[in-house]
N, C-alpha and C. Protein backbone atom coordinates (compact mmCIF):
# COMPACT_ATOMS: atom_id res chain seq x y z
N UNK A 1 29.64 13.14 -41.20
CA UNK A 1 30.61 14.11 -40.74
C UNK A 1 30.84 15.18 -41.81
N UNK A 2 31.44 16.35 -41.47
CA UNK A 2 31.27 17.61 -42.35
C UNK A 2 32.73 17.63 -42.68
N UNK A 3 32.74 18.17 -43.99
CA UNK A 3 34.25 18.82 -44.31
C UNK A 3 34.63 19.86 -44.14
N UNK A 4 35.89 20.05 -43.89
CA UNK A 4 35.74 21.80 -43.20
C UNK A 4 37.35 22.04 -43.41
N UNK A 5 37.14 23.13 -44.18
CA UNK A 5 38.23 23.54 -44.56
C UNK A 5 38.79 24.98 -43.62
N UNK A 6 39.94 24.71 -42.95
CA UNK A 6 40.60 25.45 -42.28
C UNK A 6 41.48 26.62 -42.76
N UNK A 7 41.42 28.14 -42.65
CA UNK A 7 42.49 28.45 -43.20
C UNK A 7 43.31 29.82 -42.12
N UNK A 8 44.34 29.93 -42.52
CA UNK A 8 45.60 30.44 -41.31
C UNK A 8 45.83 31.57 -41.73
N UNK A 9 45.83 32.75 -41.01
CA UNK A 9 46.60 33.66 -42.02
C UNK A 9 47.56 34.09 -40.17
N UNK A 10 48.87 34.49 -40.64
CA UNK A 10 49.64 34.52 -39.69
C UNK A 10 51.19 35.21 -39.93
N UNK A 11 51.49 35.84 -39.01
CA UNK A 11 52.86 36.26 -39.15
C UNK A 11 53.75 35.65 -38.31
N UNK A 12 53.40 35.25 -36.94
CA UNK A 12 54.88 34.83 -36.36
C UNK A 12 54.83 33.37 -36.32
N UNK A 13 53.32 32.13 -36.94
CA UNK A 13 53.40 31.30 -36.42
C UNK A 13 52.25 30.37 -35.48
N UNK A 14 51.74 31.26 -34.85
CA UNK A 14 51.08 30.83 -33.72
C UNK A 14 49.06 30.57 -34.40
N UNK A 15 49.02 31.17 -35.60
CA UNK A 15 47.78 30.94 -35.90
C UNK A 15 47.93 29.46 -37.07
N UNK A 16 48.88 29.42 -37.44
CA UNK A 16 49.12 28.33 -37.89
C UNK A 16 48.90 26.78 -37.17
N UNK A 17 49.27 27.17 -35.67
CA UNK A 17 49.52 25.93 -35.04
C UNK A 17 48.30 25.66 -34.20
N UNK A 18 47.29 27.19 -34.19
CA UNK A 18 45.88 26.60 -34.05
C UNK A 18 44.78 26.42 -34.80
N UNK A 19 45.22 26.63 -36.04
CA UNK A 19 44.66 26.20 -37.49
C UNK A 19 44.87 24.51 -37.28
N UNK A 20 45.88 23.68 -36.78
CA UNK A 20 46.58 22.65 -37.09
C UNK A 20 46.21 21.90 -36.00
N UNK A 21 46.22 22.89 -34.47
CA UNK A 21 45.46 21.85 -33.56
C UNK A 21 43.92 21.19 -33.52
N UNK A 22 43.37 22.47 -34.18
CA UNK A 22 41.67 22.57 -34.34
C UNK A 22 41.64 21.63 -35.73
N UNK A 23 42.30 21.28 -36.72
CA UNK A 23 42.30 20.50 -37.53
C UNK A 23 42.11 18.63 -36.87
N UNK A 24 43.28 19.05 -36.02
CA UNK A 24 43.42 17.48 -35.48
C UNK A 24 42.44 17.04 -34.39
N UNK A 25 41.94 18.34 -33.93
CA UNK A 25 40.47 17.49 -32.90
C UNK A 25 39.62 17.12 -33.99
N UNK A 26 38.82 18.03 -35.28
CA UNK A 26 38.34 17.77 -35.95
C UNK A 26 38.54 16.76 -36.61
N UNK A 27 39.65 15.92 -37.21
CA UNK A 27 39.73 14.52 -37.90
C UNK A 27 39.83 13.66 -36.84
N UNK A 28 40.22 14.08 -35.77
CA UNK A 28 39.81 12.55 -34.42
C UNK A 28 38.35 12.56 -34.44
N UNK A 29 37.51 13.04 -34.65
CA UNK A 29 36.66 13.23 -34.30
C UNK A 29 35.41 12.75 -35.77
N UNK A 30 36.06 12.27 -36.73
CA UNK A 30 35.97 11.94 -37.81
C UNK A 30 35.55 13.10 -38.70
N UNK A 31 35.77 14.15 -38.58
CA UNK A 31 35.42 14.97 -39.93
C UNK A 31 36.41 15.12 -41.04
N UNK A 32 36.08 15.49 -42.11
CA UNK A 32 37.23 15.64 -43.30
C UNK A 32 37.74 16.77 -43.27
N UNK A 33 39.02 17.01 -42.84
CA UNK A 33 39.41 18.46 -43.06
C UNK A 33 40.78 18.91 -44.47
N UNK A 34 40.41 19.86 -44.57
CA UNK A 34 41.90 20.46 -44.94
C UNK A 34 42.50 21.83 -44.37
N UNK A 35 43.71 21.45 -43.88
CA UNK A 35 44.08 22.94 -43.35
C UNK A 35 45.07 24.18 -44.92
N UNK A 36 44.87 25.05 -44.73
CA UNK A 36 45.25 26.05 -45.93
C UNK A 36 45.73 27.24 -45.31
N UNK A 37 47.53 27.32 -45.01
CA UNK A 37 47.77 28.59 -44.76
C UNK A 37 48.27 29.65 -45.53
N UNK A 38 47.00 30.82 -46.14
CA UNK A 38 46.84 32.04 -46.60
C UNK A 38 46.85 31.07 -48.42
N UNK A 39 45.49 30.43 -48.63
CA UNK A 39 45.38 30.56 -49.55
C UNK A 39 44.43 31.17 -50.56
N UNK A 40 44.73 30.90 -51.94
CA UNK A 40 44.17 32.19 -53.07
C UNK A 40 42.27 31.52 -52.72
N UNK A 41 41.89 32.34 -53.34
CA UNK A 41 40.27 32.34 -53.29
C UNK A 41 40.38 31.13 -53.99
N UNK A 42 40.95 31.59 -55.59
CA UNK A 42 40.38 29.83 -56.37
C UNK A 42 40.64 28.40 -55.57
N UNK A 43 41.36 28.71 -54.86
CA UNK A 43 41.31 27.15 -53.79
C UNK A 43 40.43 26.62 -53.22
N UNK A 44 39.56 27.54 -53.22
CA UNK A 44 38.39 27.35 -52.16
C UNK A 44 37.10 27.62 -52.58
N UNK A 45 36.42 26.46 -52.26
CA UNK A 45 34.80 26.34 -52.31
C UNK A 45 33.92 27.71 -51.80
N UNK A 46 32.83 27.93 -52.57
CA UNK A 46 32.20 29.21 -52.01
C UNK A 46 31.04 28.85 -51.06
N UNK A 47 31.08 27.36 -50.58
CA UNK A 47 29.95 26.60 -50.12
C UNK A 47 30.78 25.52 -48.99
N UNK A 48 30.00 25.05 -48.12
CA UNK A 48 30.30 24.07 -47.16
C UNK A 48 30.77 25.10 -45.78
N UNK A 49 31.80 24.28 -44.88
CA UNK A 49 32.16 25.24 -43.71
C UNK A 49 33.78 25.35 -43.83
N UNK A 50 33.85 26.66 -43.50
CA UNK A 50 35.41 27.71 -43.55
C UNK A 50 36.06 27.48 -41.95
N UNK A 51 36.36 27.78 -41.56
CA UNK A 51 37.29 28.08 -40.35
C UNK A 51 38.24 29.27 -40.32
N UNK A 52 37.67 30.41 -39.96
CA UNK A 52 39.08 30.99 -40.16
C UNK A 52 39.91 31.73 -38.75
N UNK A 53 41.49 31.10 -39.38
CA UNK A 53 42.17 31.70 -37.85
C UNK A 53 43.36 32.34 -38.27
N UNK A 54 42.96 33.76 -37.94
CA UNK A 54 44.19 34.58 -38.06
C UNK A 54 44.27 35.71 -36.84
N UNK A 55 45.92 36.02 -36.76
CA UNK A 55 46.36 36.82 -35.98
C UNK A 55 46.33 38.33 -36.19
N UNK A 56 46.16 39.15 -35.72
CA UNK A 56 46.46 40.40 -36.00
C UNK A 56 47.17 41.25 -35.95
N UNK A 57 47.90 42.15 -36.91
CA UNK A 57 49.24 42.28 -36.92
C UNK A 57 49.00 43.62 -37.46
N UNK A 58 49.97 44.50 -36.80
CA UNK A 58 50.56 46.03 -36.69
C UNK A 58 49.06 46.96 -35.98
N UNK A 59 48.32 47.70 -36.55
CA UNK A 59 47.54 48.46 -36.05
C UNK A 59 46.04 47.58 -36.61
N UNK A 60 45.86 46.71 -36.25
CA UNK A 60 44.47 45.93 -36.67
C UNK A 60 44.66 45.36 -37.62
N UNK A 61 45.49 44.99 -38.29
CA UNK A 61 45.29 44.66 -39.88
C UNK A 61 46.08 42.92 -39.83
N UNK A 62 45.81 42.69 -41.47
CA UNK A 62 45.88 40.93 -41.35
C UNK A 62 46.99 40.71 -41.46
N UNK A 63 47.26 39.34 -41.06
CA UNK A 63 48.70 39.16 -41.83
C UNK A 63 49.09 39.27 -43.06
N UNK A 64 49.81 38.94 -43.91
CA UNK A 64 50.75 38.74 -45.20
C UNK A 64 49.95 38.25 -46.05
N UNK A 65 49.85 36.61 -45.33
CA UNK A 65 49.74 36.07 -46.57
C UNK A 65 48.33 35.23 -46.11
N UNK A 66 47.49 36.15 -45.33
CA UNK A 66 45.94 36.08 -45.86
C UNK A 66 45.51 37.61 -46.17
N UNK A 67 46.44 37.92 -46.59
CA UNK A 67 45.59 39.81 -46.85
C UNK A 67 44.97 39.69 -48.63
N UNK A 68 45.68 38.76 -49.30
CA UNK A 68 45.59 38.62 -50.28
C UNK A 68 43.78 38.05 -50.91
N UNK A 69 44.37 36.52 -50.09
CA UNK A 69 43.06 35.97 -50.08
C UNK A 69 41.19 37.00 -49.59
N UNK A 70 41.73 37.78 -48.56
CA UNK A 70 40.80 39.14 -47.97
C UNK A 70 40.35 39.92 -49.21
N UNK A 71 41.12 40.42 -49.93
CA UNK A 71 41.37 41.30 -50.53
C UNK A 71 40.60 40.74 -52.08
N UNK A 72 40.48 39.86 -52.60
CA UNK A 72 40.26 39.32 -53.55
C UNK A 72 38.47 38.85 -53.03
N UNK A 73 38.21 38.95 -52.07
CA UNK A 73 36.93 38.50 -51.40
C UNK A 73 36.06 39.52 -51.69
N UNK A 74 36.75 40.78 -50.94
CA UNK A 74 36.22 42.05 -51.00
C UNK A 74 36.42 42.84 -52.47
N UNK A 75 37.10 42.33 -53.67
CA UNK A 75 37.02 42.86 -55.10
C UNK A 75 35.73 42.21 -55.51
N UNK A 76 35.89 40.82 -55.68
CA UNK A 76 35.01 40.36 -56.39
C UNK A 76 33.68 40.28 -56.03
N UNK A 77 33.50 40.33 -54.50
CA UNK A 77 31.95 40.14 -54.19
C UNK A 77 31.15 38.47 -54.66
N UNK A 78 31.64 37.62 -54.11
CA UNK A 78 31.24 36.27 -55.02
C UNK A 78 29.69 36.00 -53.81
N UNK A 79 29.09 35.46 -54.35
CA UNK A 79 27.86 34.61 -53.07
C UNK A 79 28.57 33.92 -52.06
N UNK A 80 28.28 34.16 -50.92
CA UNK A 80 28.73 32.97 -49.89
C UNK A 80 27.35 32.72 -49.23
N UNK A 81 26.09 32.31 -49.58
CA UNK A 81 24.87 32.52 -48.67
C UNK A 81 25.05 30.64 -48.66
N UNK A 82 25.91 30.03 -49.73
CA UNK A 82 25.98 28.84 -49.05
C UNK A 82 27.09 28.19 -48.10
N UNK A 83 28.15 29.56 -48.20
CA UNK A 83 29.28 29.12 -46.63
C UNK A 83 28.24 29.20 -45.14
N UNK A 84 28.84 28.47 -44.91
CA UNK A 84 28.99 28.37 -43.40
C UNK A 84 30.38 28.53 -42.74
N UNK A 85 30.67 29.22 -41.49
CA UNK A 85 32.26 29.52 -41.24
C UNK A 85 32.07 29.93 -39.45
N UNK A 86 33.66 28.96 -38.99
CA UNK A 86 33.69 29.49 -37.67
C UNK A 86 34.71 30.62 -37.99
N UNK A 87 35.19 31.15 -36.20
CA UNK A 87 35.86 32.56 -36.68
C UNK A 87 36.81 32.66 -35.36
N UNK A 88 38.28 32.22 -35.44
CA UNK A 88 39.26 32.53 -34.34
C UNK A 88 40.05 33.41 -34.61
N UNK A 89 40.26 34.45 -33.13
CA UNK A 89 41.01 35.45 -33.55
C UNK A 89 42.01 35.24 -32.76
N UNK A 90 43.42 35.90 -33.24
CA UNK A 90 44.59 35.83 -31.96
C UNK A 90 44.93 36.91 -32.07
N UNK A 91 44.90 38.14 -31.16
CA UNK A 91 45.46 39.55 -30.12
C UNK A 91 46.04 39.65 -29.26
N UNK A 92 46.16 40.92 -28.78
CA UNK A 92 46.73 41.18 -27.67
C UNK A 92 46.30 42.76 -27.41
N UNK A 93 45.39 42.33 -26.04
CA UNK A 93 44.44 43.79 -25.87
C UNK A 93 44.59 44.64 -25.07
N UNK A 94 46.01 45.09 -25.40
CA UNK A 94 46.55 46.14 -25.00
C UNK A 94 47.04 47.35 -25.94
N UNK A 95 46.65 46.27 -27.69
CA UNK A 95 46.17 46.96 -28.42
C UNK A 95 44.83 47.63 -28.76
N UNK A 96 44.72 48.82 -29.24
CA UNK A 96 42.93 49.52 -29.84
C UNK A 96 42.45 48.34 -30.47
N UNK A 97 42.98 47.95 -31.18
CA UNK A 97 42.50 47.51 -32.43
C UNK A 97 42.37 45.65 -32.13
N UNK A 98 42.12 45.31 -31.11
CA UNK A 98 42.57 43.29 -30.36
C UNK A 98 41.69 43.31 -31.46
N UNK A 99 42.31 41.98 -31.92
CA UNK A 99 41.37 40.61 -32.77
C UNK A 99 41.12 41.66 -33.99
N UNK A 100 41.54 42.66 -34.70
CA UNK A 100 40.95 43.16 -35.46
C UNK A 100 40.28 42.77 -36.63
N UNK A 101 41.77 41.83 -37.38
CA UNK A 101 41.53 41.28 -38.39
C UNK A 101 40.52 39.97 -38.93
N UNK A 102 40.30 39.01 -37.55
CA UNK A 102 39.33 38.22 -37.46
C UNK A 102 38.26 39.27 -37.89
N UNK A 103 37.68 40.46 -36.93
CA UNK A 103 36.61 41.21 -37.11
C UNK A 103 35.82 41.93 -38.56
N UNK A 104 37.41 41.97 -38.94
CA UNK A 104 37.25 42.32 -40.48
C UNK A 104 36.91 40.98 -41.48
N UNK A 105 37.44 40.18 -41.22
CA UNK A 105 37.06 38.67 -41.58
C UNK A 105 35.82 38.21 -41.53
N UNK A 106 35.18 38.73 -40.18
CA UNK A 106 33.88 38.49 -39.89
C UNK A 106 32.52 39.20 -40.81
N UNK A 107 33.45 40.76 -40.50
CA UNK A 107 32.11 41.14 -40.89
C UNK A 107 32.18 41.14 -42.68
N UNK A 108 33.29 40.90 -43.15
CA UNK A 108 33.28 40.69 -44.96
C UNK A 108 32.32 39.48 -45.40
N UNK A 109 32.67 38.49 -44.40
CA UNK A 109 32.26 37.12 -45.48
C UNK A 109 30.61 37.23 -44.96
N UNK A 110 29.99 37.90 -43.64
CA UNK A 110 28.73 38.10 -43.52
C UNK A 110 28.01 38.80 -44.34
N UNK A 111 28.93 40.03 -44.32
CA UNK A 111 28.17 40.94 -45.51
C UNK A 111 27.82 40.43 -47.39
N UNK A 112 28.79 38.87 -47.43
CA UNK A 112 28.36 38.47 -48.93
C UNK A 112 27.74 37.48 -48.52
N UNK A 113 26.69 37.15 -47.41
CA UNK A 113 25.81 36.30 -47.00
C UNK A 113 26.28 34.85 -46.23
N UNK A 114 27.20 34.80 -45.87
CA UNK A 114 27.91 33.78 -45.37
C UNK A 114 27.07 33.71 -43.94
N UNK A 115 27.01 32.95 -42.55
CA UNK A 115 26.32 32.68 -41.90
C UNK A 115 27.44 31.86 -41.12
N UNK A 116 27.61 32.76 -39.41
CA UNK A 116 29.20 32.39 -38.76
C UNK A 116 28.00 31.47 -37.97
N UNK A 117 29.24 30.42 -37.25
CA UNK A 117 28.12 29.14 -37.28
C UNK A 117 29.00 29.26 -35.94
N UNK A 118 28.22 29.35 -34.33
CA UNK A 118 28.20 29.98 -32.86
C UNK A 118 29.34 31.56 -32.73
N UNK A 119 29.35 31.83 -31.45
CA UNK A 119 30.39 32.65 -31.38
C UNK A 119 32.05 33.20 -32.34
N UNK A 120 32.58 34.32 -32.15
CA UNK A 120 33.74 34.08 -32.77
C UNK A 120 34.44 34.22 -31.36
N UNK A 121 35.42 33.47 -31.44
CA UNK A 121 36.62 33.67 -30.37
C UNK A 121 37.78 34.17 -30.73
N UNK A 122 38.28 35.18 -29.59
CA UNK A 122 39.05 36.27 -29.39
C UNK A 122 39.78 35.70 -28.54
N UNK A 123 41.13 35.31 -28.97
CA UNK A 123 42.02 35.02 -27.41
C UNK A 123 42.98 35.88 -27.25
N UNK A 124 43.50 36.88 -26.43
CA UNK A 124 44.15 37.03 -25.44
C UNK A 124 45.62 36.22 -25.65
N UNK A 125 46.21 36.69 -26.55
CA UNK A 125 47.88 35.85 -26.43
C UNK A 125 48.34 36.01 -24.74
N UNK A 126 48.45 37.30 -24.23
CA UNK A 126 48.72 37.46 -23.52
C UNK A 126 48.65 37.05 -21.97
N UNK A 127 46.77 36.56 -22.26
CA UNK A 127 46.10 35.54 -21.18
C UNK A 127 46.97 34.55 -21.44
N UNK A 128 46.71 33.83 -22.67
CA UNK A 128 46.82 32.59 -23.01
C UNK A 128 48.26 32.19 -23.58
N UNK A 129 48.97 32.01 -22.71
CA UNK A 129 50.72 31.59 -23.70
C UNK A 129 50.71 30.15 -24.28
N UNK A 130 49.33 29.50 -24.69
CA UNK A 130 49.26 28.34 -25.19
C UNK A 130 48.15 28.71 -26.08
N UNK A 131 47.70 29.58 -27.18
CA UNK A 131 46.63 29.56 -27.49
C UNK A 131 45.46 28.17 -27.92
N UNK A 132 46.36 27.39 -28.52
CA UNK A 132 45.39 25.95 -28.65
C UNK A 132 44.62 25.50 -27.72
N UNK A 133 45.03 26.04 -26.30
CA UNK A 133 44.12 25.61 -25.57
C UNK A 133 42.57 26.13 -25.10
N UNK A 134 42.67 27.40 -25.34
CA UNK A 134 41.22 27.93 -25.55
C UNK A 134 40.44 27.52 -26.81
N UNK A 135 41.41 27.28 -27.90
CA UNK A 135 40.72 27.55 -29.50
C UNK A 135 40.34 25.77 -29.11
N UNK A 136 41.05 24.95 -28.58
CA UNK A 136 40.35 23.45 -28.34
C UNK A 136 39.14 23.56 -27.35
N UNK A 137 39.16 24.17 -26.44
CA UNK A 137 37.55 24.16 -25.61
C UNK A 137 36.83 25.08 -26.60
N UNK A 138 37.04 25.84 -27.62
CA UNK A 138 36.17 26.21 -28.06
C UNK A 138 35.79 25.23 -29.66
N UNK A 139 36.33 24.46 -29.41
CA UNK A 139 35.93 23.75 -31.04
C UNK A 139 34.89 22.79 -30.54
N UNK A 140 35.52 22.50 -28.87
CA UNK A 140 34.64 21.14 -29.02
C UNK A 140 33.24 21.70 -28.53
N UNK A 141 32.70 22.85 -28.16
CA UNK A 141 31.86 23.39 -28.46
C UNK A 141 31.44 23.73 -29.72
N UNK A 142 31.67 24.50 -30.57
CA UNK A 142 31.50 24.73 -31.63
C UNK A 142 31.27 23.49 -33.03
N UNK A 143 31.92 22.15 -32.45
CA UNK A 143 31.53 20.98 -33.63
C UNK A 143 29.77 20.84 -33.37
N UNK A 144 29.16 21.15 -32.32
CA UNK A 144 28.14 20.46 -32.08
C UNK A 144 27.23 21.02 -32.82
N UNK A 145 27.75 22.49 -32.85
CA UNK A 145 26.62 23.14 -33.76
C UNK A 145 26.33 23.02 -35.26
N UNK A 146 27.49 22.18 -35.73
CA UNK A 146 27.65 21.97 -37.78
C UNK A 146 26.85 20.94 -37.54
């Protein structure tokens, strides 16, 4: 089973609690996880598999307290050609800018060689007034592929 470190970046809440649901299919399921909401780079391995789930907040941009962790990604430029990483976004696309910050998430850790492991998912707060429940049909897809 794989270890897989989860991390949240969030303002009202809600990416937290699908950071936390997608954690708990993943350890039923026997993998090792840790969940991490909005932490510093040195916390984290530049190797194995990421998870990342954040919301997007004001005109496309990240939350709080993963802008930091973003931001320190994009100074230093470190190797990630040995991450592997899934990629959940939470919007509402009635904004320009839905899922932005996942997108920006996406395309940073690709561009330092990282390798997103199936689809990224985009949910729809607005579809979805339960988001865990899409981000769970999409994990249990997505375990098969690590």
């Amino acid at each position: 089973m794989a270890d897989i470190i989860l991390i949240s970046g969030s303002t009202l809440g809600s990416s937290e609690y699908v950071a936390d649901h997608l954690d708990e299919k993943l350890s039923e399921d026997g993998h090792s996880t840790t969940t991490l909401h909005g932490p510093e780079l040195e916390e984290l391995p530049l190797e194995g598999i990421w998870i990342i789930v954040t919301s997007t907040h004001g005109a496309g941009e990240l939350p709080d307290n993963i802008q930091p962790l973003f931001e320190a990604i994009k100074e230093r430029q470190p190797d990630l050609s040995h991450l592997r990483y899934g990629a959940v976004g939470l919007g509402n696309r009635e904004y320009d800018l839905f899922c932005g910050a996942i997108r920006q998430f996406d395309e940073l850790l690709t561009s330092l060689g990282a390798q997103r492991i199936g689809d990224r998912l985009e949910i729809d707060v607005l579809e979805h007034e339960i988001p865990e429940d899409p981000a769970g049909e999409w994990i249990d897809s997505w375990k098969k592929l690590i």
